[in-house]
C-alpha atoms as a PDB file:
ATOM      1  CA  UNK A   1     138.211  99.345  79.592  1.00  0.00           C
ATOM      2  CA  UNK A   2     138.540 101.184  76.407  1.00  0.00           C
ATOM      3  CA  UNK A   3     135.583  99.330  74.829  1.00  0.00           C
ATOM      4  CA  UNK A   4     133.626 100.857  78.194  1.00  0.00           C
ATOM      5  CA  UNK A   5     134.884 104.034  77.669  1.00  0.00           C
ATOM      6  CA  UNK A   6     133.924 104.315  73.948  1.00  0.00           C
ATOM      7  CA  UNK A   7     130.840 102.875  74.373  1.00  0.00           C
ATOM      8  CA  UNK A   8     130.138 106.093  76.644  1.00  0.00           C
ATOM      9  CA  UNK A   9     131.621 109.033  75.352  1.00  0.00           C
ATOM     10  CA  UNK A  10     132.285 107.422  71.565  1.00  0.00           C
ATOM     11  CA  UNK A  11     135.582 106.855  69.385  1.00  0.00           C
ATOM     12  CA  UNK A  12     138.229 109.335  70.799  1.00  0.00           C
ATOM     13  CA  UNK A  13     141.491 110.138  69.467  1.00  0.00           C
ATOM     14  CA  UNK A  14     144.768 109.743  70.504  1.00  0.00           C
ATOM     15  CA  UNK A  15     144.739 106.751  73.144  1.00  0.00           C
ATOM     16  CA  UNK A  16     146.766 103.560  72.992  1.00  0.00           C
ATOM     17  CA  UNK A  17     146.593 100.255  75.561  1.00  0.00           C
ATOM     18  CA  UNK A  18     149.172  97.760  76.043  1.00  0.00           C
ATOM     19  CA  UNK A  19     148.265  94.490  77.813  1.00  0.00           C
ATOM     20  CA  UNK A  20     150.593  93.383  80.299  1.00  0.00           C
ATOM     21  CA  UNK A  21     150.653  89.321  81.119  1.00  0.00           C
ATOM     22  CA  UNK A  22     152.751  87.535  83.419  1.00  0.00           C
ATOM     23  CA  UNK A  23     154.474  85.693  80.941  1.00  0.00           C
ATOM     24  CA  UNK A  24     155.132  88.521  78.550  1.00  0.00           C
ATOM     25  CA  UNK A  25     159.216  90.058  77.517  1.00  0.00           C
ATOM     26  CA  UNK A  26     158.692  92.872  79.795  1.00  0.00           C
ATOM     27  CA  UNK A  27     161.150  94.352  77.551  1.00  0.00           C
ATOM     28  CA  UNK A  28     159.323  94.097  74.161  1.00  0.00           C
ATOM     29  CA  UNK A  29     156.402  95.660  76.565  1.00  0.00           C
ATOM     30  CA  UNK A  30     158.841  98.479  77.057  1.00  0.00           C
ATOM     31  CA  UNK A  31     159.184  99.374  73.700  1.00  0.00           C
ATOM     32  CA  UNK A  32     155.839  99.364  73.060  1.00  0.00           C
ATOM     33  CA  UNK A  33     154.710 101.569  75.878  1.00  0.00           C
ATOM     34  CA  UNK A  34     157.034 103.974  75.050  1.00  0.00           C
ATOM     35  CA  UNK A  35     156.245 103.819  70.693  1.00  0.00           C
ATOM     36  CA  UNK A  36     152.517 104.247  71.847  1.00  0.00           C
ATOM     37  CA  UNK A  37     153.327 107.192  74.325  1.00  0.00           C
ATOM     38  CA  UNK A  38     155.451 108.978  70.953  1.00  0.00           C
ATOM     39  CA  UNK A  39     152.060 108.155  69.234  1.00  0.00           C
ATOM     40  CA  UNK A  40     149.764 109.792  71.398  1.00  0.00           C
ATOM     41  CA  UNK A  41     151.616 112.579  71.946  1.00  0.00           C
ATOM     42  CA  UNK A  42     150.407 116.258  70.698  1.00  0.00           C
ATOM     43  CA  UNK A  43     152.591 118.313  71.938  1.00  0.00           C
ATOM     44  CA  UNK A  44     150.440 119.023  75.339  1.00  0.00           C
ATOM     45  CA  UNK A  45     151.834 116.274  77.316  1.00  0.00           C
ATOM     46  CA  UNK A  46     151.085 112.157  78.161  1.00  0.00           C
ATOM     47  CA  UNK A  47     149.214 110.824  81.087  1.00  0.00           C
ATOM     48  CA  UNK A  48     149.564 106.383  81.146  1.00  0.00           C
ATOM     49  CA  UNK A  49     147.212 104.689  83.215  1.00  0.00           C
ATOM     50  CA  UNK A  50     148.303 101.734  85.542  1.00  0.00           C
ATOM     51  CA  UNK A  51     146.305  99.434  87.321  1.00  0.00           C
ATOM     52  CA  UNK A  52     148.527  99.472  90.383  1.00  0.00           C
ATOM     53  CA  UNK A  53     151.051 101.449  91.632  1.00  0.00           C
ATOM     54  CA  UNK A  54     153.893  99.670  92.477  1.00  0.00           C
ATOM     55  CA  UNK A  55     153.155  96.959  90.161  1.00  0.00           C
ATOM     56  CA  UNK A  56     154.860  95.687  86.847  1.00  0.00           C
ATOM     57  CA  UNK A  57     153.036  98.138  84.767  1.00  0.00           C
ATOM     58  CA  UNK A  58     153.198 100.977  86.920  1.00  0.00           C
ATOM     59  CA  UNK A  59     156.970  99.778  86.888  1.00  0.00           C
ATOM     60  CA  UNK A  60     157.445 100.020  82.770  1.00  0.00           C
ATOM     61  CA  UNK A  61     155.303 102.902  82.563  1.00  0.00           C
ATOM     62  CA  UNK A  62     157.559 104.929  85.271  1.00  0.00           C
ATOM     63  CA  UNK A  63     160.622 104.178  83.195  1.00  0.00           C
ATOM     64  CA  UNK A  64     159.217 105.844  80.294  1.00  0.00           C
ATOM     65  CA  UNK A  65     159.177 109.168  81.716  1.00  0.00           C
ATOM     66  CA  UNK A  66     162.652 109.895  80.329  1.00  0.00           C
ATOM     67  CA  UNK A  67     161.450 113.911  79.929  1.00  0.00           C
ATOM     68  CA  UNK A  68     158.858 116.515  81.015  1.00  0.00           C
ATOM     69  CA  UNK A  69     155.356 116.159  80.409  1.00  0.00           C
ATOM     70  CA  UNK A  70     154.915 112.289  80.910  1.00  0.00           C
ATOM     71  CA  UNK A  71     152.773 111.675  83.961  1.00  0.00           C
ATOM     72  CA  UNK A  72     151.492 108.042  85.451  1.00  0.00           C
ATOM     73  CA  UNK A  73     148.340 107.998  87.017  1.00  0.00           C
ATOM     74  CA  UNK A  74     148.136 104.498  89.067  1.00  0.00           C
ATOM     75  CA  UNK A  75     144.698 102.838  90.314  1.00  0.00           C
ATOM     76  CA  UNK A  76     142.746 103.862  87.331  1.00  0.00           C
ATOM     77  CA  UNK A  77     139.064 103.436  86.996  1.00  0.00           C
ATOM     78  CA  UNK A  78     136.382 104.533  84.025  1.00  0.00           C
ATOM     79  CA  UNK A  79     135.466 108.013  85.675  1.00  0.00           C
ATOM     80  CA  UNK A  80     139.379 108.858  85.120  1.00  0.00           C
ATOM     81  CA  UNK A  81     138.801 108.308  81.952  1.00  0.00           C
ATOM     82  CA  UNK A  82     135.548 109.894  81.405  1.00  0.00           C
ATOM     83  CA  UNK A  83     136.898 112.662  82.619  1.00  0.00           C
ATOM     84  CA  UNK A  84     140.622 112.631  81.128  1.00  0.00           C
ATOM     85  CA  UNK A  85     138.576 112.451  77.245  1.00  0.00           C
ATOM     86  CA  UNK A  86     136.430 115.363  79.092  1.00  0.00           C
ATOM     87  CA  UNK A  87     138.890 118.037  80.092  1.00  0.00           C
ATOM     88  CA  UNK A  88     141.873 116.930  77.958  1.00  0.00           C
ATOM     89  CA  UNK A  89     141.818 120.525  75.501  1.00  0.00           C
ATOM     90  CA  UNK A  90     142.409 123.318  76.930  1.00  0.00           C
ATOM     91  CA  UNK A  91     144.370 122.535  80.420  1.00  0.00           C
ATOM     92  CA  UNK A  92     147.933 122.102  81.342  1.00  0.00           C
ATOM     93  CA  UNK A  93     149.270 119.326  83.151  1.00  0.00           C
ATOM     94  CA  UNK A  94     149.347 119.152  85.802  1.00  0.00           C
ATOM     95  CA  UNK A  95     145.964 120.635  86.861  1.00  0.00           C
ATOM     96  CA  UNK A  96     144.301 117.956  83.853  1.00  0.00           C
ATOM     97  CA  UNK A  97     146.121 115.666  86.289  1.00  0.00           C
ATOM     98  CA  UNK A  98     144.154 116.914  89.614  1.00  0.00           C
ATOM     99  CA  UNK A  99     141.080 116.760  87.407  1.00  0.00           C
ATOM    100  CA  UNK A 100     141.357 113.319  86.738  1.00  0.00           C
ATOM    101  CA  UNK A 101     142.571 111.934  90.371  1.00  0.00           C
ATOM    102  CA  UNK A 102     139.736 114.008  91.568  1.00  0.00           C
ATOM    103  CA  UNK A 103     136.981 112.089  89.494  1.00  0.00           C
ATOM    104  CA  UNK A 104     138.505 108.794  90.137  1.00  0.00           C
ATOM    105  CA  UNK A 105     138.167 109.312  93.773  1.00  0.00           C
ATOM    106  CA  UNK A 106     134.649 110.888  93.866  1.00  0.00           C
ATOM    107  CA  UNK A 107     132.998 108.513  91.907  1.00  0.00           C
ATOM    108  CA  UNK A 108     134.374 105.457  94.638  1.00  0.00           C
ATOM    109  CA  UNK A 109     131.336 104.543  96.610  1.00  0.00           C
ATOM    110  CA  UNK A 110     130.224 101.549  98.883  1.00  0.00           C
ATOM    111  CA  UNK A 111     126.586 100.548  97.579  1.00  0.00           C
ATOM    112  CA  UNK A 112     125.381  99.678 101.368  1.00  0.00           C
ATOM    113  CA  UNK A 113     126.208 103.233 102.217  1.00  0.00           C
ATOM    114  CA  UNK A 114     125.044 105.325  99.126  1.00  0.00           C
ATOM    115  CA  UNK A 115     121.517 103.148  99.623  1.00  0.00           C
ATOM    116  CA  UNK A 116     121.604 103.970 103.404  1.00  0.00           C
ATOM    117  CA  UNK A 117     122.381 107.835 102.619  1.00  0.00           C
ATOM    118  CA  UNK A 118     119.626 107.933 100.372  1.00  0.00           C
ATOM    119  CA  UNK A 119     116.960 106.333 102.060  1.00  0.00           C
ATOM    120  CA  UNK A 120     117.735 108.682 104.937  1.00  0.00           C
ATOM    121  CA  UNK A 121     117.355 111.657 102.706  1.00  0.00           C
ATOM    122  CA  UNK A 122     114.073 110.441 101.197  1.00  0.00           C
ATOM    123  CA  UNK A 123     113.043 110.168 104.863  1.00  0.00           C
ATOM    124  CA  UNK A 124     114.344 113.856 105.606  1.00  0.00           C
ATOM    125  CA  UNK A 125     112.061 114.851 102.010  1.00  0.00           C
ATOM    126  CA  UNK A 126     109.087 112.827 103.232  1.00  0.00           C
ATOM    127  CA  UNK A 127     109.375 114.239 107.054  1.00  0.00           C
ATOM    128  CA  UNK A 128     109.944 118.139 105.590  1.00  0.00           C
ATOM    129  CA  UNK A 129     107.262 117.809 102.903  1.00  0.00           C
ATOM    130  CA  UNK A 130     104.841 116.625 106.230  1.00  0.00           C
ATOM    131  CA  UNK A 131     105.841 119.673 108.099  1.00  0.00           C
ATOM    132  CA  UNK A 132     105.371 121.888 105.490  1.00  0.00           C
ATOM    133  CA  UNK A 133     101.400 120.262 104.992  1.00  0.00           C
ATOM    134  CA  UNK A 134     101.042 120.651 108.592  1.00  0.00           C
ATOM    135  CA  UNK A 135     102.116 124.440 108.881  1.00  0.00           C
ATOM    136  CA  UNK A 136      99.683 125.007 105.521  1.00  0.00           C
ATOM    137  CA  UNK A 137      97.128 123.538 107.510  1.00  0.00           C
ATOM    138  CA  UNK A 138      96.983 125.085 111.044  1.00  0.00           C
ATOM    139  CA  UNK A 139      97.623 128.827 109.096  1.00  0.00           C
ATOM    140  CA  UNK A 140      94.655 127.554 106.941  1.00  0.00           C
ATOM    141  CA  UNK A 141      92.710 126.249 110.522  1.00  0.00           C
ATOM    142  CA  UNK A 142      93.339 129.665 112.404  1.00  0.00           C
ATOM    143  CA  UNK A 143      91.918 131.710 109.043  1.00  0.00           C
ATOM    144  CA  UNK A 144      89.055 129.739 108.864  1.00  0.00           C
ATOM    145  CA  UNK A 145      88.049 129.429 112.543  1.00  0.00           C
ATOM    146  CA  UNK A 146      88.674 133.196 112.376  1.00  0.00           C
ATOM    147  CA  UNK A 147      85.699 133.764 109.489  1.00  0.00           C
ATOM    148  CA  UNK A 148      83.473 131.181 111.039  1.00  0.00           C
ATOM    149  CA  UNK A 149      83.488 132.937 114.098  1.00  0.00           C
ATOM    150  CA  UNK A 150      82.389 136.338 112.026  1.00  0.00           C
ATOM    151  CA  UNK A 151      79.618 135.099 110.042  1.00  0.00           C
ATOM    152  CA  UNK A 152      78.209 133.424 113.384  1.00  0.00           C
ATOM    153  CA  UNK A 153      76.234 136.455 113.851  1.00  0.00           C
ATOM    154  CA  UNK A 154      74.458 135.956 110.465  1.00  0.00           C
ATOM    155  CA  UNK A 155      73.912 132.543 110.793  1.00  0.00           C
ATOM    156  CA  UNK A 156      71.790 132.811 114.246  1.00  0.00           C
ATOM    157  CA  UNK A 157      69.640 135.921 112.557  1.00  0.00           C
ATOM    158  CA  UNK A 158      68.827 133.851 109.786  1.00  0.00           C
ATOM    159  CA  UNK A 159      68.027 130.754 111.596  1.00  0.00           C
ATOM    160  CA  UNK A 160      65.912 132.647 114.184  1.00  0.00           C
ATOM    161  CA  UNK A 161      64.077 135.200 111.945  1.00  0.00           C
ATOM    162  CA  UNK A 162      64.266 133.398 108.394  1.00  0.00           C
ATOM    163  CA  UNK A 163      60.990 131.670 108.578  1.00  0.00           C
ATOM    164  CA  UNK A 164      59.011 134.885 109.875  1.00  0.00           C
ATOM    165  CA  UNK A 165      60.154 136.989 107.336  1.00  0.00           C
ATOM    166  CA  UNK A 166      57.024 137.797 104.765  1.00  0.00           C
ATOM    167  CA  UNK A 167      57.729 136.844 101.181  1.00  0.00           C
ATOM    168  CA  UNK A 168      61.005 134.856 101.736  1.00  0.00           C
ATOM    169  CA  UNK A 169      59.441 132.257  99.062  1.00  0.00           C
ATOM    170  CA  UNK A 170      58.231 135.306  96.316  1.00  0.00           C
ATOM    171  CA  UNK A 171      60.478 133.910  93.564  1.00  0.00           C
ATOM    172  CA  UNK A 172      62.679 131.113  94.945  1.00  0.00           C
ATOM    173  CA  UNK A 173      60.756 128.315  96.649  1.00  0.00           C
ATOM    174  CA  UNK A 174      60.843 128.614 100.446  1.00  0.00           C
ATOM    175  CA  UNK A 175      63.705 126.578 101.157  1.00  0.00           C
ATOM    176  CA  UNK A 176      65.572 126.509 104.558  1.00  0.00           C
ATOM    177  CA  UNK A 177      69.278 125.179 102.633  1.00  0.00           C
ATOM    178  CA  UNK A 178      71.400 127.353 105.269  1.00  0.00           C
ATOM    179  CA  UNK A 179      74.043 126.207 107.039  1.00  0.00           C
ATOM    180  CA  UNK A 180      72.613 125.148 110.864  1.00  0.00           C
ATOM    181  CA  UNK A 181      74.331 126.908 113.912  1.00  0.00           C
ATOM    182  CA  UNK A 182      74.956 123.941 115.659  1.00  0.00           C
ATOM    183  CA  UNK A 183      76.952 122.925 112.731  1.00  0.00           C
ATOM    184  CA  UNK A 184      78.770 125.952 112.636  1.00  0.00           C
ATOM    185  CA  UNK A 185      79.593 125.577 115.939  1.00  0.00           C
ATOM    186  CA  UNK A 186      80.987 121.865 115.450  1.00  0.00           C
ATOM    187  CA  UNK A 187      83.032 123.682 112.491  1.00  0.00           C
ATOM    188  CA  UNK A 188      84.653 125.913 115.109  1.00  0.00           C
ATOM    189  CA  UNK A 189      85.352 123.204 117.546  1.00  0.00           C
ATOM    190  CA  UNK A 190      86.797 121.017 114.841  1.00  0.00           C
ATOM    191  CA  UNK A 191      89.397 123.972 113.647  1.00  0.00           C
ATOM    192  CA  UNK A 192      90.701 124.035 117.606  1.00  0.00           C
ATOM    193  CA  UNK A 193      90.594 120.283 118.003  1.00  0.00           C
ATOM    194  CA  UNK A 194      92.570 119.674 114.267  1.00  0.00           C
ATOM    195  CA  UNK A 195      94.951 122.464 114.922  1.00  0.00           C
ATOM    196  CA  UNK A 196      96.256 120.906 118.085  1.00  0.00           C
ATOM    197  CA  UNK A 197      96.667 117.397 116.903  1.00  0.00           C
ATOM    198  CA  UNK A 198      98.336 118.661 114.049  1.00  0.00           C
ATOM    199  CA  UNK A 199     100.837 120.435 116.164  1.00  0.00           C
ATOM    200  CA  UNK A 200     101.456 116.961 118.094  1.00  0.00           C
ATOM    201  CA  UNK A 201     104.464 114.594 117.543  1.00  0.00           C
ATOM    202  CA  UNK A 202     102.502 111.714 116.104  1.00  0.00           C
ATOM    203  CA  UNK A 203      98.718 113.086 115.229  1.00  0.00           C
ATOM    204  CA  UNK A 204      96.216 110.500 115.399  1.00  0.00           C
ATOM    205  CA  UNK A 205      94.416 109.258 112.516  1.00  0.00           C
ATOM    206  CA  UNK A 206      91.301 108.863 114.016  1.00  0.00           C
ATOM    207  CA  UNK A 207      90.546 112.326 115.637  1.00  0.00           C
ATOM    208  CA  UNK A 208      91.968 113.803 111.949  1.00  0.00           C
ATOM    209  CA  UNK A 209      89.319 111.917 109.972  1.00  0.00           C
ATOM    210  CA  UNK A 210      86.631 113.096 112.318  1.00  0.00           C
ATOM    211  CA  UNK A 211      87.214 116.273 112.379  1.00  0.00           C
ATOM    212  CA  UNK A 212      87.711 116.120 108.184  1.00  0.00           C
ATOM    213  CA  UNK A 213      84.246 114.916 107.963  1.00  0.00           C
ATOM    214  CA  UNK A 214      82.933 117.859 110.519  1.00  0.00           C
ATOM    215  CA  UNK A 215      84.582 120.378 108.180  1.00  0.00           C
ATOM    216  CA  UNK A 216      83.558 118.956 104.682  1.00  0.00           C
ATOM    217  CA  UNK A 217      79.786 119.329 105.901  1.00  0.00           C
ATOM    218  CA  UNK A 218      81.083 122.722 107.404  1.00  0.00           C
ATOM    219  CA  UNK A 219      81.929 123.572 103.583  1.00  0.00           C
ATOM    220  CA  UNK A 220      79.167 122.024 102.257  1.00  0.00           C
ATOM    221  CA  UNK A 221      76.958 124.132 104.886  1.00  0.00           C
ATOM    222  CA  UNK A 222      78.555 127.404 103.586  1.00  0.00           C
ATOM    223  CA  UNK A 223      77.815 126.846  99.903  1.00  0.00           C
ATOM    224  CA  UNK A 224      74.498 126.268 100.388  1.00  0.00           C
ATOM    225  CA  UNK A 225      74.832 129.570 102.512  1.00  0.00           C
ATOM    226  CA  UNK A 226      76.480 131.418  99.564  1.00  0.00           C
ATOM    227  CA  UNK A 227      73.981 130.396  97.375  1.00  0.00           C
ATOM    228  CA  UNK A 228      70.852 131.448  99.968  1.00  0.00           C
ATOM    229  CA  UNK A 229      71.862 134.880 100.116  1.00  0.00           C
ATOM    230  CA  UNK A 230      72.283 135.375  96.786  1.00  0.00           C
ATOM    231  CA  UNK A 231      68.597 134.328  96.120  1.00  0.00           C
ATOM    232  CA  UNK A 232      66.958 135.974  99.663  1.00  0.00           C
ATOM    233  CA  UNK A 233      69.614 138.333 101.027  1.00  0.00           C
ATOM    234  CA  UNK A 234      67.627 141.277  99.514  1.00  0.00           C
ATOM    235  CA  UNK A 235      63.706 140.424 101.453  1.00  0.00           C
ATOM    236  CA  UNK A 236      65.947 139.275 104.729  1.00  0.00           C
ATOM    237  CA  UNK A 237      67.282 142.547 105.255  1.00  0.00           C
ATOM    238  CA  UNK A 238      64.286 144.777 104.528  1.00  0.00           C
ATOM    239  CA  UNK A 239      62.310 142.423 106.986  1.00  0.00           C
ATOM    240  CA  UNK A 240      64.634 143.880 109.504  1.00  0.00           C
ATOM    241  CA  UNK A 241      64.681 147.047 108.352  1.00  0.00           C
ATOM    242  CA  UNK A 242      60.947 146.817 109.285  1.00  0.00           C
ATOM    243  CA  UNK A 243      61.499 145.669 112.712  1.00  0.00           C
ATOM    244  CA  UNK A 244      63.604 147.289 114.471  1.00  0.00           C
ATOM    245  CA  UNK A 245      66.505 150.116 113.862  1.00  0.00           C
ATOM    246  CA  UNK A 246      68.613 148.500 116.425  1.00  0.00           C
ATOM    247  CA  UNK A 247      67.850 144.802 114.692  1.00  0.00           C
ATOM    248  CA  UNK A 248      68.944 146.750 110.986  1.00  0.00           C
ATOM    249  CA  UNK A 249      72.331 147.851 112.421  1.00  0.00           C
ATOM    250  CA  UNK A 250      73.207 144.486 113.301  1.00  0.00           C
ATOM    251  CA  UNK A 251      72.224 142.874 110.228  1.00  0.00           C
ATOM    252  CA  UNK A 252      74.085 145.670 108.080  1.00  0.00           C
ATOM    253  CA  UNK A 253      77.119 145.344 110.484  1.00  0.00           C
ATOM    254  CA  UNK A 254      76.605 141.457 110.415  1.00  0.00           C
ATOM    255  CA  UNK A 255      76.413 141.566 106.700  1.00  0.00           C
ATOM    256  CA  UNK A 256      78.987 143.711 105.756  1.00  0.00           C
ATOM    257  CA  UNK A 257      81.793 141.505 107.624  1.00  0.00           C
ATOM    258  CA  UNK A 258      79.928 138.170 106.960  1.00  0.00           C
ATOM    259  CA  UNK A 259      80.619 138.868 103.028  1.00  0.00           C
ATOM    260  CA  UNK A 260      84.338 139.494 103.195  1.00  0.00           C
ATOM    261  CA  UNK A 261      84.402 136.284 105.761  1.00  0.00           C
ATOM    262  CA  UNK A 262      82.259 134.219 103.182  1.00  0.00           C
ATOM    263  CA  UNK A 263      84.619 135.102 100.089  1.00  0.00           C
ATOM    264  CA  UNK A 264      87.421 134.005 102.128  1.00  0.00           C
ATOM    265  CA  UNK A 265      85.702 131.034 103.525  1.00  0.00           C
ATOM    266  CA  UNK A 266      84.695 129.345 100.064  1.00  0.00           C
ATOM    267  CA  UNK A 267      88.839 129.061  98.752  1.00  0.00           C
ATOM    268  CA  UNK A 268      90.173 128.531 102.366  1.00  0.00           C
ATOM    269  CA  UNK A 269      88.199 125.618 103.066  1.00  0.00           C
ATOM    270  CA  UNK A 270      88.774 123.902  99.414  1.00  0.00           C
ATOM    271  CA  UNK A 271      92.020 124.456 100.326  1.00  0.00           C
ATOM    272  CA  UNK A 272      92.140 123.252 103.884  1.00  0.00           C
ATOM    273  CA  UNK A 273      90.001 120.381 103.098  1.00  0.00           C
ATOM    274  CA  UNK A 274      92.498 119.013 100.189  1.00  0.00           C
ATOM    275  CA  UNK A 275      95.407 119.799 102.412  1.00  0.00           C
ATOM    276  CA  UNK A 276      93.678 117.152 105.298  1.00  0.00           C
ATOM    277  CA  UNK A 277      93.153 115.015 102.742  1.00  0.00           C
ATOM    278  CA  UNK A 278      97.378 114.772 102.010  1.00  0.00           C
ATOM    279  CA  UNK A 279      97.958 114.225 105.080  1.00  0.00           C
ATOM    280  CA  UNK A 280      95.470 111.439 105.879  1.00  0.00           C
ATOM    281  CA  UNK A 281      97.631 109.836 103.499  1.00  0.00           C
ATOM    282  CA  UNK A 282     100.990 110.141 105.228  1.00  0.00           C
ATOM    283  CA  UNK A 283      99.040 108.489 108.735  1.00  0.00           C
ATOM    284  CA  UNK A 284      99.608 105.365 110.027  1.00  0.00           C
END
C-alpha cells in the first residue's frame, strides 16, 4: 500500500508500516508499532491505520494509545491515505481525522452502479442537448415562416410583371434566377409541417428529411433572390412607377419590408438548415 501511495503523490515523510503475520511474537510487533509511532511523531499527533477493526492489528495498535493524540483509523483504503499525506499540515486532530474517514468512504463505489449512473446521465445529456436543438429549431421555424410570409408580396410582383418590364436585360443578361412562388409557398408549408413534428414525442425521420430538402431549395431560392435584386431592383421599380401610383405604393411598401425580411432570411435559414441537419443525426 505504501508503494501505491508513493507511486501517486511521491516519497512522503514521516510514515512507518509494520507487517502483521499469523505466526509473528505479537509482542515484538508491539514494540515495534509503538518505536515507529515515537518515530513519526511531530508533535501534531499519530493516526495508525488497521486493516480491520477488531482484528489483531487493530488490537496492538489500540494498546498503543497510552496518551492523547494517538488515533486508529480501522478499514483503511488508498484514498485515506491520499488524503491523510493531503491535509496532514495545518489541521488538528481530530477534524484531519473526519477528513480522512470522509475520503475513505466517498471514494467506495460498486462498478455495476457507477456504470449504470453514468450511462443514465449521458442519456439525460443526450435527451437535454435534443431538446435544446428542437426549441432552436421551431424559434428558428416561426422566424422564418414569419419573413417568408412578408416577402410573398414581392415574389408574386416579380414573377407576374418581371418579364414585361422594358430593359430588365440592359446590363445583366435577362435571366429569370428568382425564387418561384410555388416554391415559396412549399417553404411556408414546410416551416408548419417541421414545427409540429418537432414538437412530437418521437418525430419521424422521414417527414424531417422532406421537409429539409423543401427548405434547402427554399434557401437556395432566396439567394438567387438576393442576388436578382441587387442587379434589377433599380429598372423593376421604375417600371411600376410607370404604371400605376397604386401598383408603386405596393412595390415601395412591398420592398421596404421584403429587405429587412431578406436580411433576416439569409442567417436564419443557414442556421435553421444546420440545426435540421443535427438532428437528422440523433433519428432513428
Amino acid at each position: 500500500m505504501l508503494s501505491a501511495l508513493e507511486f501517486i503523490v511521491g516519497p512522503q515523510q514521516n510514515i512507518a508500516t509494520v507487517c502483521i503475520n499469523p505466526e509473528d511474537d505479537m509482542e515484538v510487533r508491539q514494540r515495534e508499532i509503538n518505536a515507529c509511532i515515537a518515530e513519526v511523531d511531530a508533535g501534531t499527533g499519530v493516526i495508525v491505520f488497521t486493516d480491520m477493526f477488531g482484528g489483531t492489528p487493530s488490537n496492538l495498535a489500540l494498546l498503543a494509545m497510552t496518551r492523547a493524540g494517538i488515533e486508529v483509523v480501522a478499514g483503511f483504503n488508498l484514498p485515506m491515505l491520499i488524503k491523510a499525506c493531503a491535509a496532514r499540515d495545518g489541521m488538528e486532530l481530530p477534524d484531519f481525522v473526519a477528513a480522512v474517514e470522509e475520503a475513505g468512504r466517498r471514494y467506495i463505489h460498486v462498478a455495476s452502479r457507477i456504470m449504470a449512473e453514468t450511462g443514465e446521465k449521458a442519456k439525460d445529456d443526450a435527451t437535454s442537448r435534443l431538446d435544446d436543438l428542437r426549441e432552436k429549431a421551431v424559434d428558428l421555424l416561426e422566424k422564418s415562416r414569419r419573413d417568408l410570409l412578408t416577402i410573398e408580396s414581392l415574389v408574386d410582383m416579380i414573377a407576374g410583371r418581371g418579364a414585361a418590364v422594358p430593359g430588365m436585360g440592359h446590363n445583366n443578361p435577362p435571366d429569370r434566377a428568382v425564387i418561384d412562388p410555388e416554391l415559396l409557398n412549399e417553404g411556408v408549408a414546410a416551416t408548419e409541417i417541421l414545427e409540429e413534428e418537432l414538437k412530437a414525442e418521437k418525430p419521424r425521420r422521414r417527414i424531417v428529411e422532406l421537409c429539409y430538402s423543401v427548405l434547402k431549395r427554399v434557401r437556395d431560392g432566396i439567394v438567387a433572390l438576393v442576388k436578382w435584386l441587387a442587379r434589377k431592383a433599380d429598372k423593376f421599380l421604375d417600371a411600376l412607377i410607370d404604371s400605376t401610383a397604386k401598383a408603386a405604393g405596393a412595390a415601395g411598401a412591398a420592398f421596404v419590408g421584403a429587405e429587412a425580411a431578406l436580411g433576416r432570411l439569409g442567417s436564419d435559414f443557414d442556421s435553421l438548415i444546420g440545426l435540421i441537419g443535427r438532428l437528422l443525426h440523433t433519428l432513428p
